[in-house]
C-alpha atoms as a PDB file:
ATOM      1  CA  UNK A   1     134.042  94.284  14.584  1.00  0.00           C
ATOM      2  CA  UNK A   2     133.409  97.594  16.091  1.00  0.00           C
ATOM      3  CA  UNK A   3     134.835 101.061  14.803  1.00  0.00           C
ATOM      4  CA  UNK A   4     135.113 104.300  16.753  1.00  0.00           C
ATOM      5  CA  UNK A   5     134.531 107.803  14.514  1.00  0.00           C
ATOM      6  CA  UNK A   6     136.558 110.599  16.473  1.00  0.00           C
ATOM      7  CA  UNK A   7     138.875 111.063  18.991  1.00  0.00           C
ATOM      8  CA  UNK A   8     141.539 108.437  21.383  1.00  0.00           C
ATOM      9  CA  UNK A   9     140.187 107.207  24.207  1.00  0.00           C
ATOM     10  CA  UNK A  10     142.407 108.228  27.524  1.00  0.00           C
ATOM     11  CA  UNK A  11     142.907 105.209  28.587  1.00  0.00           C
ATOM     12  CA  UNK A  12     143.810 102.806  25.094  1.00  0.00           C
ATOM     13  CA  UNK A  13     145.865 100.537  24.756  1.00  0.00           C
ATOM     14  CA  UNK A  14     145.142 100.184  21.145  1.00  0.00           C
ATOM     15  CA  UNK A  15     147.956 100.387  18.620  1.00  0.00           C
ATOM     16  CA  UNK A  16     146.207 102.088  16.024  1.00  0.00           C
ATOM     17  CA  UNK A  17     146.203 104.716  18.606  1.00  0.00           C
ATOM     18  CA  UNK A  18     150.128 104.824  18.278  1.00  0.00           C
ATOM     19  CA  UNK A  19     149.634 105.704  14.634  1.00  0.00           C
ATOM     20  CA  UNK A  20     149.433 109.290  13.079  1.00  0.00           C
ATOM     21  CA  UNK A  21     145.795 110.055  12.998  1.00  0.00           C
ATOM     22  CA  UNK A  22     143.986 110.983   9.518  1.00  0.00           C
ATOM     23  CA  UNK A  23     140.404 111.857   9.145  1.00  0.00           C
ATOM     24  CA  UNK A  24     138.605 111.328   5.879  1.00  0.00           C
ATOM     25  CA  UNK A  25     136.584 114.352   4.668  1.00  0.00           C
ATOM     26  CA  UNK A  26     133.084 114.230   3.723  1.00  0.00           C
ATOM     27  CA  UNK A  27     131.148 117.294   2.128  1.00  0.00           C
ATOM     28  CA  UNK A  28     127.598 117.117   1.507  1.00  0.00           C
ATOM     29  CA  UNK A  29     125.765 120.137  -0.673  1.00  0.00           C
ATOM     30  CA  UNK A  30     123.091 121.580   0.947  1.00  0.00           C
ATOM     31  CA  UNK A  31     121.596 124.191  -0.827  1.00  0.00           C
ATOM     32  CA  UNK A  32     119.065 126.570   1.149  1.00  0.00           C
ATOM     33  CA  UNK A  33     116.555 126.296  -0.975  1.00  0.00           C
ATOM     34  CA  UNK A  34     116.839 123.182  -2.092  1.00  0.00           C
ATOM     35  CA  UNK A  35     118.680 120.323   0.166  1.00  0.00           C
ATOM     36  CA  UNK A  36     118.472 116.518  -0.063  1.00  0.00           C
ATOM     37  CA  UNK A  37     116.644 114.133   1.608  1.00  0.00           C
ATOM     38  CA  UNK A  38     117.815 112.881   4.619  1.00  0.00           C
ATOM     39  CA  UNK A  39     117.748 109.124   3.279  1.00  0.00           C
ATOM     40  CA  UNK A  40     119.218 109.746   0.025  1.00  0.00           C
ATOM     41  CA  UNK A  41     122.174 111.973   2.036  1.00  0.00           C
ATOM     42  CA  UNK A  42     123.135 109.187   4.017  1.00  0.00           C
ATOM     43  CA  UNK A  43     123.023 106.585   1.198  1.00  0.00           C
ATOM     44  CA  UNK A  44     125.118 108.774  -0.653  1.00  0.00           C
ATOM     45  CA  UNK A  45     127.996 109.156   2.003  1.00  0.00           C
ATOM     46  CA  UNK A  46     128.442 105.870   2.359  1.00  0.00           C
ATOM     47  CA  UNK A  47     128.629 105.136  -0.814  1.00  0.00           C
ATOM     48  CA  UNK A  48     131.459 107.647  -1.653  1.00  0.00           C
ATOM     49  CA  UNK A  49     133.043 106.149   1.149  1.00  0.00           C
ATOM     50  CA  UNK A  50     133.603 102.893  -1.377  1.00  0.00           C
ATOM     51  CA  UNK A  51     133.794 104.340  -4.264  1.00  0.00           C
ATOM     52  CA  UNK A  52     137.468 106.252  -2.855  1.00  0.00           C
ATOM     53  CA  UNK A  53     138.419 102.579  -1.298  1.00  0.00           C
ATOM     54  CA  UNK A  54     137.853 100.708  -4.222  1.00  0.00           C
ATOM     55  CA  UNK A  55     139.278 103.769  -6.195  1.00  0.00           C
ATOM     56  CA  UNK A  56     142.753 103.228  -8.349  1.00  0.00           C
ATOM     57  CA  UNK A  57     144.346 106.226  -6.763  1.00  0.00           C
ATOM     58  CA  UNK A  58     143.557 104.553  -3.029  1.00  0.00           C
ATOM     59  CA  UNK A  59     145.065 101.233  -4.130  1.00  0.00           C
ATOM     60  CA  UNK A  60     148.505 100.064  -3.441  1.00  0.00           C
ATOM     61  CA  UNK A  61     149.862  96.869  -6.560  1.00  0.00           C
ATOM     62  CA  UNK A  62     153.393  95.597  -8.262  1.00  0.00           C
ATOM     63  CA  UNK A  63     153.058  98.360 -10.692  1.00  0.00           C
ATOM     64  CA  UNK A  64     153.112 101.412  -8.075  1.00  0.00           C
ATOM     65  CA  UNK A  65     150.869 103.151  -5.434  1.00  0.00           C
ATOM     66  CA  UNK A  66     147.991 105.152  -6.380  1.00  0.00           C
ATOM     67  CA  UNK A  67     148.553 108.383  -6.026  1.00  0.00           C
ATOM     68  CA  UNK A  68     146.179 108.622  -2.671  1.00  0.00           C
ATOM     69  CA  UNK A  69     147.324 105.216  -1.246  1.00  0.00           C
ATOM     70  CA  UNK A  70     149.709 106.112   1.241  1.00  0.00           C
ATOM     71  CA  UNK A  71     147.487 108.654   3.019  1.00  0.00           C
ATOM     72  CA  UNK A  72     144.275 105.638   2.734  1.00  0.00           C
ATOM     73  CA  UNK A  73     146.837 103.177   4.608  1.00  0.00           C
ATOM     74  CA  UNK A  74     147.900 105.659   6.851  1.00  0.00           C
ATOM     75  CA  UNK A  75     143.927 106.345   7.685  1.00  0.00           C
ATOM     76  CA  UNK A  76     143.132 102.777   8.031  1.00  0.00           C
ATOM     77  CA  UNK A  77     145.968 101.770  10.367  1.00  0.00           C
ATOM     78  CA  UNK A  78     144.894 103.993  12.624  1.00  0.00           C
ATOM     79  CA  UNK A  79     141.436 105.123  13.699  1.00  0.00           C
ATOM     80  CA  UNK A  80     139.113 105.515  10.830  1.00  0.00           C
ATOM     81  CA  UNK A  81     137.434 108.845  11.478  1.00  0.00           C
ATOM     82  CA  UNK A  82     135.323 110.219   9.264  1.00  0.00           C
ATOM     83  CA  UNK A  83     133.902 114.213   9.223  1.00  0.00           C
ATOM     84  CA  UNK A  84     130.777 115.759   7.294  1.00  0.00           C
ATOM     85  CA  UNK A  85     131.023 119.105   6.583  1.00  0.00           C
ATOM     86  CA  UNK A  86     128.560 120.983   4.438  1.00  0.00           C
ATOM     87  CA  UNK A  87     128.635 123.688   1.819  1.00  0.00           C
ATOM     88  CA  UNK A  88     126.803 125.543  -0.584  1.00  0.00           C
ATOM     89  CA  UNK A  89     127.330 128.077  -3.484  1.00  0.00           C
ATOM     90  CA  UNK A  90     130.541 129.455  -3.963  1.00  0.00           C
ATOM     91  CA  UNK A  91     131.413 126.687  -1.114  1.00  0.00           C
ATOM     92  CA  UNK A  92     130.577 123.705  -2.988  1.00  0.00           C
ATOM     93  CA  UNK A  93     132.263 125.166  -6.242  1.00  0.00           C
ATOM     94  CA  UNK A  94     135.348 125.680  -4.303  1.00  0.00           C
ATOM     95  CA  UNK A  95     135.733 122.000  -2.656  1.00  0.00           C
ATOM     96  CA  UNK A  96     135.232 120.718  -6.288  1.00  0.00           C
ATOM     97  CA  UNK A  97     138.221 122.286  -6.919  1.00  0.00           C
ATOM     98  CA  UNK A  98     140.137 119.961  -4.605  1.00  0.00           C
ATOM     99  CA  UNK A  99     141.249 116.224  -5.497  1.00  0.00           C
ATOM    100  CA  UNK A 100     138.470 114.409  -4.280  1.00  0.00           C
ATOM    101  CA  UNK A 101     135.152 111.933  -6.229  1.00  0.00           C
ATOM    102  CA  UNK A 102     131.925 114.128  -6.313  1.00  0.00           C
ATOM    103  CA  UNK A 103     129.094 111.230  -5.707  1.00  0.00           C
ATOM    104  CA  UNK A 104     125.280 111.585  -6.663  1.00  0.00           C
ATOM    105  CA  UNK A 105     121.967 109.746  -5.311  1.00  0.00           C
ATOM    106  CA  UNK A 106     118.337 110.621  -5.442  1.00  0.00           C
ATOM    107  CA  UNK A 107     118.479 114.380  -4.543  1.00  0.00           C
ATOM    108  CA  UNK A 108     122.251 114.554  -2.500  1.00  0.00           C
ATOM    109  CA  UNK A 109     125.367 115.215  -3.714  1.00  0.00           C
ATOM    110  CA  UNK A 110     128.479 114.009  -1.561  1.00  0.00           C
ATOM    111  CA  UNK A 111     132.106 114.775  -2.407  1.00  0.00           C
ATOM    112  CA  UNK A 112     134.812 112.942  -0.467  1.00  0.00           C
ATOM    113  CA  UNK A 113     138.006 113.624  -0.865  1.00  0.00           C
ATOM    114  CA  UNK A 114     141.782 111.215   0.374  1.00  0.00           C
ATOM    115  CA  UNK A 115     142.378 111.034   4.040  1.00  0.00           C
ATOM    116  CA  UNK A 116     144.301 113.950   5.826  1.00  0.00           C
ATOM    117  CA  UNK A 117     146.230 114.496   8.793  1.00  0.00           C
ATOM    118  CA  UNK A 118     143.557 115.727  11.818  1.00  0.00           C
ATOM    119  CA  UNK A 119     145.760 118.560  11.881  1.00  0.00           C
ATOM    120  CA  UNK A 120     145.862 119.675   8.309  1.00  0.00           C
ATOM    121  CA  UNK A 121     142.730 119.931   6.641  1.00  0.00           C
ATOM    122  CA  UNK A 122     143.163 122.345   3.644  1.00  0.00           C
ATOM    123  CA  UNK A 123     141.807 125.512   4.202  1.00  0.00           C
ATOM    124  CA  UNK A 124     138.628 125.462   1.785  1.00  0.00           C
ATOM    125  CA  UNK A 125     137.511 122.174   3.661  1.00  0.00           C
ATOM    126  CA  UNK A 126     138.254 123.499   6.680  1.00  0.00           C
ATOM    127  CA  UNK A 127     136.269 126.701   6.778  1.00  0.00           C
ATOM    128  CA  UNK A 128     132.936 124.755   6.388  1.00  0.00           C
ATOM    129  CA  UNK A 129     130.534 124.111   8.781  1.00  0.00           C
ATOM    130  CA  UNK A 130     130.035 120.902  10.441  1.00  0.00           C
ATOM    131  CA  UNK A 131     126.998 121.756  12.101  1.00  0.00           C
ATOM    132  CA  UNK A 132     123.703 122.768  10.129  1.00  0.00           C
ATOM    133  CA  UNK A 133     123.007 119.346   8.782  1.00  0.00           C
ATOM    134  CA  UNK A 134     119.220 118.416   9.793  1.00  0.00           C
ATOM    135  CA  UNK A 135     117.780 117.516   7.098  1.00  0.00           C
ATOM    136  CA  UNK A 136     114.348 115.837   6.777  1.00  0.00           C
ATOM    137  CA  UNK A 137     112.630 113.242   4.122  1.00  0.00           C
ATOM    138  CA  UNK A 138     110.075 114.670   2.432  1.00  0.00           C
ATOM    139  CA  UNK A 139     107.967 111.085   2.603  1.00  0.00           C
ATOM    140  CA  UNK A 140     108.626 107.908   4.343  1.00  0.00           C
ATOM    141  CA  UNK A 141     111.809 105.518   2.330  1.00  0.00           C
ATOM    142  CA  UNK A 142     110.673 102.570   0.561  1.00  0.00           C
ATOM    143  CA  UNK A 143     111.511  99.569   2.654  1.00  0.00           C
ATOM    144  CA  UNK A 144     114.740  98.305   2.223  1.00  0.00           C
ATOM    145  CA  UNK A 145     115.556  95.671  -0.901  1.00  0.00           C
ATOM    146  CA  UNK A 146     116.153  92.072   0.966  1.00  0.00           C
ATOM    147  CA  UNK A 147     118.655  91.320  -1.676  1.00  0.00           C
ATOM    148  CA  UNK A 148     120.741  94.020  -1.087  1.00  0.00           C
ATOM    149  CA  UNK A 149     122.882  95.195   1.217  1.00  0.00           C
ATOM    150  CA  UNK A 150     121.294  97.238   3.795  1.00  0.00           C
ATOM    151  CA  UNK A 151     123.222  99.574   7.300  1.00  0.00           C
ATOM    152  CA  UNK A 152     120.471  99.577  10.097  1.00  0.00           C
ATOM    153  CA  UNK A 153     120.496 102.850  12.255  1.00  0.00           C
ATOM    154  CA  UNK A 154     120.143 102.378  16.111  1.00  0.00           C
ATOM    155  CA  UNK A 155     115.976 103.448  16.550  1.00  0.00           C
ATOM    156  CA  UNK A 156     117.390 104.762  19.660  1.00  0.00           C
ATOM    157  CA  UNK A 157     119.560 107.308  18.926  1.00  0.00           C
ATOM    158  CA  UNK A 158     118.747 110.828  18.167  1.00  0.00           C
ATOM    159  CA  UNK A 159     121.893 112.130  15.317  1.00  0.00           C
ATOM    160  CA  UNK A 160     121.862 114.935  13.226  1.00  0.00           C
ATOM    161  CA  UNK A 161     122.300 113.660   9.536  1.00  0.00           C
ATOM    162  CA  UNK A 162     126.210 114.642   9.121  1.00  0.00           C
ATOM    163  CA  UNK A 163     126.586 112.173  12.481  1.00  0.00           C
ATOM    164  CA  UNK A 164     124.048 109.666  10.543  1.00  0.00           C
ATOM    165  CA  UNK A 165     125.872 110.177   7.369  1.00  0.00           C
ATOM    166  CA  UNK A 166     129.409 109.380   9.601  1.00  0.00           C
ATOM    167  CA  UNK A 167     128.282 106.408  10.987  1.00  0.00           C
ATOM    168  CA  UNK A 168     126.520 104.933   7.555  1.00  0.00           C
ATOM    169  CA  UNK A 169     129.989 105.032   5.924  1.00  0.00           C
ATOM    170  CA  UNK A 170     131.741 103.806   8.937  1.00  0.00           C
ATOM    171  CA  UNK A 171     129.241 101.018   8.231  1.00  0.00           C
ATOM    172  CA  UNK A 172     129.929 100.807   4.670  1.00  0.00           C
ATOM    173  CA  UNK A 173     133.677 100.338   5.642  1.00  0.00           C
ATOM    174  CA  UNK A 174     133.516  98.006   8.516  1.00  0.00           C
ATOM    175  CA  UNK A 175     131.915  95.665   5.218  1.00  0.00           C
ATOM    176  CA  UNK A 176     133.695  96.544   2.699  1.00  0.00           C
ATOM    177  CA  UNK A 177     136.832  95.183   5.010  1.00  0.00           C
ATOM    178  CA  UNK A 178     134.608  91.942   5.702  1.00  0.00           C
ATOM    179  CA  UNK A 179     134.169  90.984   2.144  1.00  0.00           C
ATOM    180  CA  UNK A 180     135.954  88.943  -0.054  1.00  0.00           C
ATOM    181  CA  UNK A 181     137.181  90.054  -3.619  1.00  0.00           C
ATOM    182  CA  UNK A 182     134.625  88.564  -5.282  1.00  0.00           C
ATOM    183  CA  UNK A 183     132.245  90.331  -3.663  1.00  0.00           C
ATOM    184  CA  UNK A 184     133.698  93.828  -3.441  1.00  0.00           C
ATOM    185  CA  UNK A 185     133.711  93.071  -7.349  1.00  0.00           C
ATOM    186  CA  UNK A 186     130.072  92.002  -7.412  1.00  0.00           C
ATOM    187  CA  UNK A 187     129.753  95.433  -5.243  1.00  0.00           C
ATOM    188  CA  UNK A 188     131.356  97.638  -7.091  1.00  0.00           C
ATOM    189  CA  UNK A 189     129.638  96.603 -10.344  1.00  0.00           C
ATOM    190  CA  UNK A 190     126.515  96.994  -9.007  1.00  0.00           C
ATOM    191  CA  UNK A 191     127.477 100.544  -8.529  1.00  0.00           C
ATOM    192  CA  UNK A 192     127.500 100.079  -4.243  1.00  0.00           C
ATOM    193  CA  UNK A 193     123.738  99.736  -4.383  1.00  0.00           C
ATOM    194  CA  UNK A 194     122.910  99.695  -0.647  1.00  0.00           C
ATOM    195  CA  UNK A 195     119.564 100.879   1.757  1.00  0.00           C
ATOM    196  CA  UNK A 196     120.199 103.213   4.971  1.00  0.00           C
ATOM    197  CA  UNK A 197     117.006 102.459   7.375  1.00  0.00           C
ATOM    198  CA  UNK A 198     116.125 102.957  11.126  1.00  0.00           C
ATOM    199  CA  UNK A 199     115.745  99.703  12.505  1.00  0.00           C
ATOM    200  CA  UNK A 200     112.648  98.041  13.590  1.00  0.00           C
ATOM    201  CA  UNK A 201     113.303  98.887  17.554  1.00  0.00           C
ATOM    202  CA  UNK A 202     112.316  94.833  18.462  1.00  0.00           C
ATOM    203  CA  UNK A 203     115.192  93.883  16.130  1.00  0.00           C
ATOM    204  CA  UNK A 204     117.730  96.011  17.351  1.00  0.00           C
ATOM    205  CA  UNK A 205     119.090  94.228  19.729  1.00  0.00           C
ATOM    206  CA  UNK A 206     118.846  90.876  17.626  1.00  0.00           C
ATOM    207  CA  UNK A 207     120.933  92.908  14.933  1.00  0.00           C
ATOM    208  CA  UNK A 208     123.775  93.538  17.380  1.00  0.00           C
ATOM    209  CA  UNK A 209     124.469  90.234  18.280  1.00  0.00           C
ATOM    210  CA  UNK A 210     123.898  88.921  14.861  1.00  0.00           C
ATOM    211  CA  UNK A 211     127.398  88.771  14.022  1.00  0.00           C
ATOM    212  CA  UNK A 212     126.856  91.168  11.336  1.00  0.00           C
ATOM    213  CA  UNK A 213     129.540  94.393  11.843  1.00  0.00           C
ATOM    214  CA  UNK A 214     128.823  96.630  14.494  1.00  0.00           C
ATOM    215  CA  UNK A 215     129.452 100.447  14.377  1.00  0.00           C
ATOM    216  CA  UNK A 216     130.045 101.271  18.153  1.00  0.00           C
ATOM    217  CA  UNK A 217     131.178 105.238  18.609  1.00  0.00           C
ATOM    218  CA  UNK A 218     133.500 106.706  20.628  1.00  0.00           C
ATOM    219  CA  UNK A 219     131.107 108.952  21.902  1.00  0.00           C
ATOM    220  CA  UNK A 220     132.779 113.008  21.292  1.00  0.00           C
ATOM    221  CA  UNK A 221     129.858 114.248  19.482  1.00  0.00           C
ATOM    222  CA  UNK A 222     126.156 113.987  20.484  1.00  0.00           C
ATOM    223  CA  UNK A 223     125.862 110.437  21.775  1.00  0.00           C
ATOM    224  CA  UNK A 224     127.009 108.639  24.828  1.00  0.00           C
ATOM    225  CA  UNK A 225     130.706 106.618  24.526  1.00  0.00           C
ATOM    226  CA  UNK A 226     130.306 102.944  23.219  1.00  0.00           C
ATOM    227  CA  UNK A 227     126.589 103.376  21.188  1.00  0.00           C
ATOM    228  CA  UNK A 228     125.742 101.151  18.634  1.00  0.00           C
ATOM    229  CA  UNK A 229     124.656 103.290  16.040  1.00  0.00           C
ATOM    230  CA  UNK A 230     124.779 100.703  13.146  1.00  0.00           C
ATOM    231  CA  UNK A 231     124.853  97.173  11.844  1.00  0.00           C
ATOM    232  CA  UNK A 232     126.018  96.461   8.319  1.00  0.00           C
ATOM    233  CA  UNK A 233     123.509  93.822   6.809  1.00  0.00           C
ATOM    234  CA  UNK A 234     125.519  92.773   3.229  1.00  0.00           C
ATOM    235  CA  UNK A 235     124.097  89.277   1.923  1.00  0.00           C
ATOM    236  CA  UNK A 236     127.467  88.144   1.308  1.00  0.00           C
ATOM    237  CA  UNK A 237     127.747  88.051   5.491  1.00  0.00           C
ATOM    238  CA  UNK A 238     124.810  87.204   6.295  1.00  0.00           C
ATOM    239  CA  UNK A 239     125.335  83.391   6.976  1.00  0.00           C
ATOM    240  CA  UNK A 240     126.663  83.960  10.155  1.00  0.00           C
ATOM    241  CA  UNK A 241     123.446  84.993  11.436  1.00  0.00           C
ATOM    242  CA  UNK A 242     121.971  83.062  13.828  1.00  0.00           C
END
């Protein structure tokens, strides 16, 4: 199952490219003095990206839509592009004033907020910077818990850590879409625990044929067309591992 983040390719034939586009927004707060670690930054985004899926307000039932369900579906059915933009100060306290799910872990802060159209971000999203988001760990992560889910990053690949942060919740979608309900349940209350790590470089290519989702980009920012840049490793999919 592959996903591409931005952008239609010339030459698709796909439907979803038939569909009006939507882009989910992702802002991460980066304070100049004191900004998150890289790891916990990208654990956080793709996080938030299930917690507004598995949100009531995303969810369509017999007793009515939520009230952020049509513009989810609309986002899914076509291409599901994601953007990190970052903000600070008067910034962040502004985009908390939108409709949106602030989401914490370790040191980051991520709010994401319901799908809109590529063409009509609202203006105090669309203001903020999408570049300016290297950010560093201060120490090596832990290694990953085996019993939890964990998105590999290509060891290849050289992405700033809003692209990173993209491509970990494209991740965290491509498995949320692979599970059952009774494991998005067991997910969900387990608050969406999940590892981000750089992949050993001899597994890498072991992990893409694993069977296991596969993140491929569509290659519009910073890396070539049709890179890998993750596999989704959830221990609910991981019998069809070789």
């Amino acid at each position: 199952m592959t996903s591409s983040e931005t952008g239609i390719p010339a030459d698709s034939s796909d439907p979803r490219d038939n569909a009006r586009q939507f882009v989910l927004p992702l802002v991460v707060r980066i304070e100049k003095t004191d900004p998150p670690a890289r790891t916990d930054a990208l654990e956080t985004a793709a996080r938030a990206v299930l917690v507004l899926l598995s949100d009531e307000r995303s969810l369509t039932g017999p007793d009515g839509d939520g009230e952020w369900a049509r513009a989810v579906q609309g986002w899914q059915d076509a291409r599901i592009r994601k953007v990190v933009r970052r903000a600070r100060g008067a910034e962040w306290r502004k985009a908390t004033g939108l409709p949106g799910i602030t989401v914490t872990g370790g040191s980051a802060e991520v709010r994401v907020f319901p799908p809109v159209p590529l063409d009509g971000w609202p203006k105090e999203l669309a203001k903020l910077q999408v570049s300016g988001t290297d950010l560093d760990d201060p120490a090596a992560p832990a290694p990953a818990a085996p019993d939890r889910p964990v998105l590999w990053l290509n060891p290849a690949l050289d992405m700033s850590a809003g692209k990173a942060m993209a491509q970990a919740g494209h991740g965290a979608h491509l498995t949320w879409w692979e599970l059952d309900d009774t494991a998005r349940k067991a997910w969900r209350e387990d608050g969406f625990a999940l590892s981000v790590r750089t992949a050993d470089p001899a597994r890498w290519a072991e992990l893409t044929t694993s069977g296991l989702p596969v993140v491929r980009d569509a290659g519009f920012t910073e890396i070539a067309p049709g890179s890998c840049t993750v596999v989704a490793d959830h221990p609910a999919l991981r019998d069809r591992r070789p």
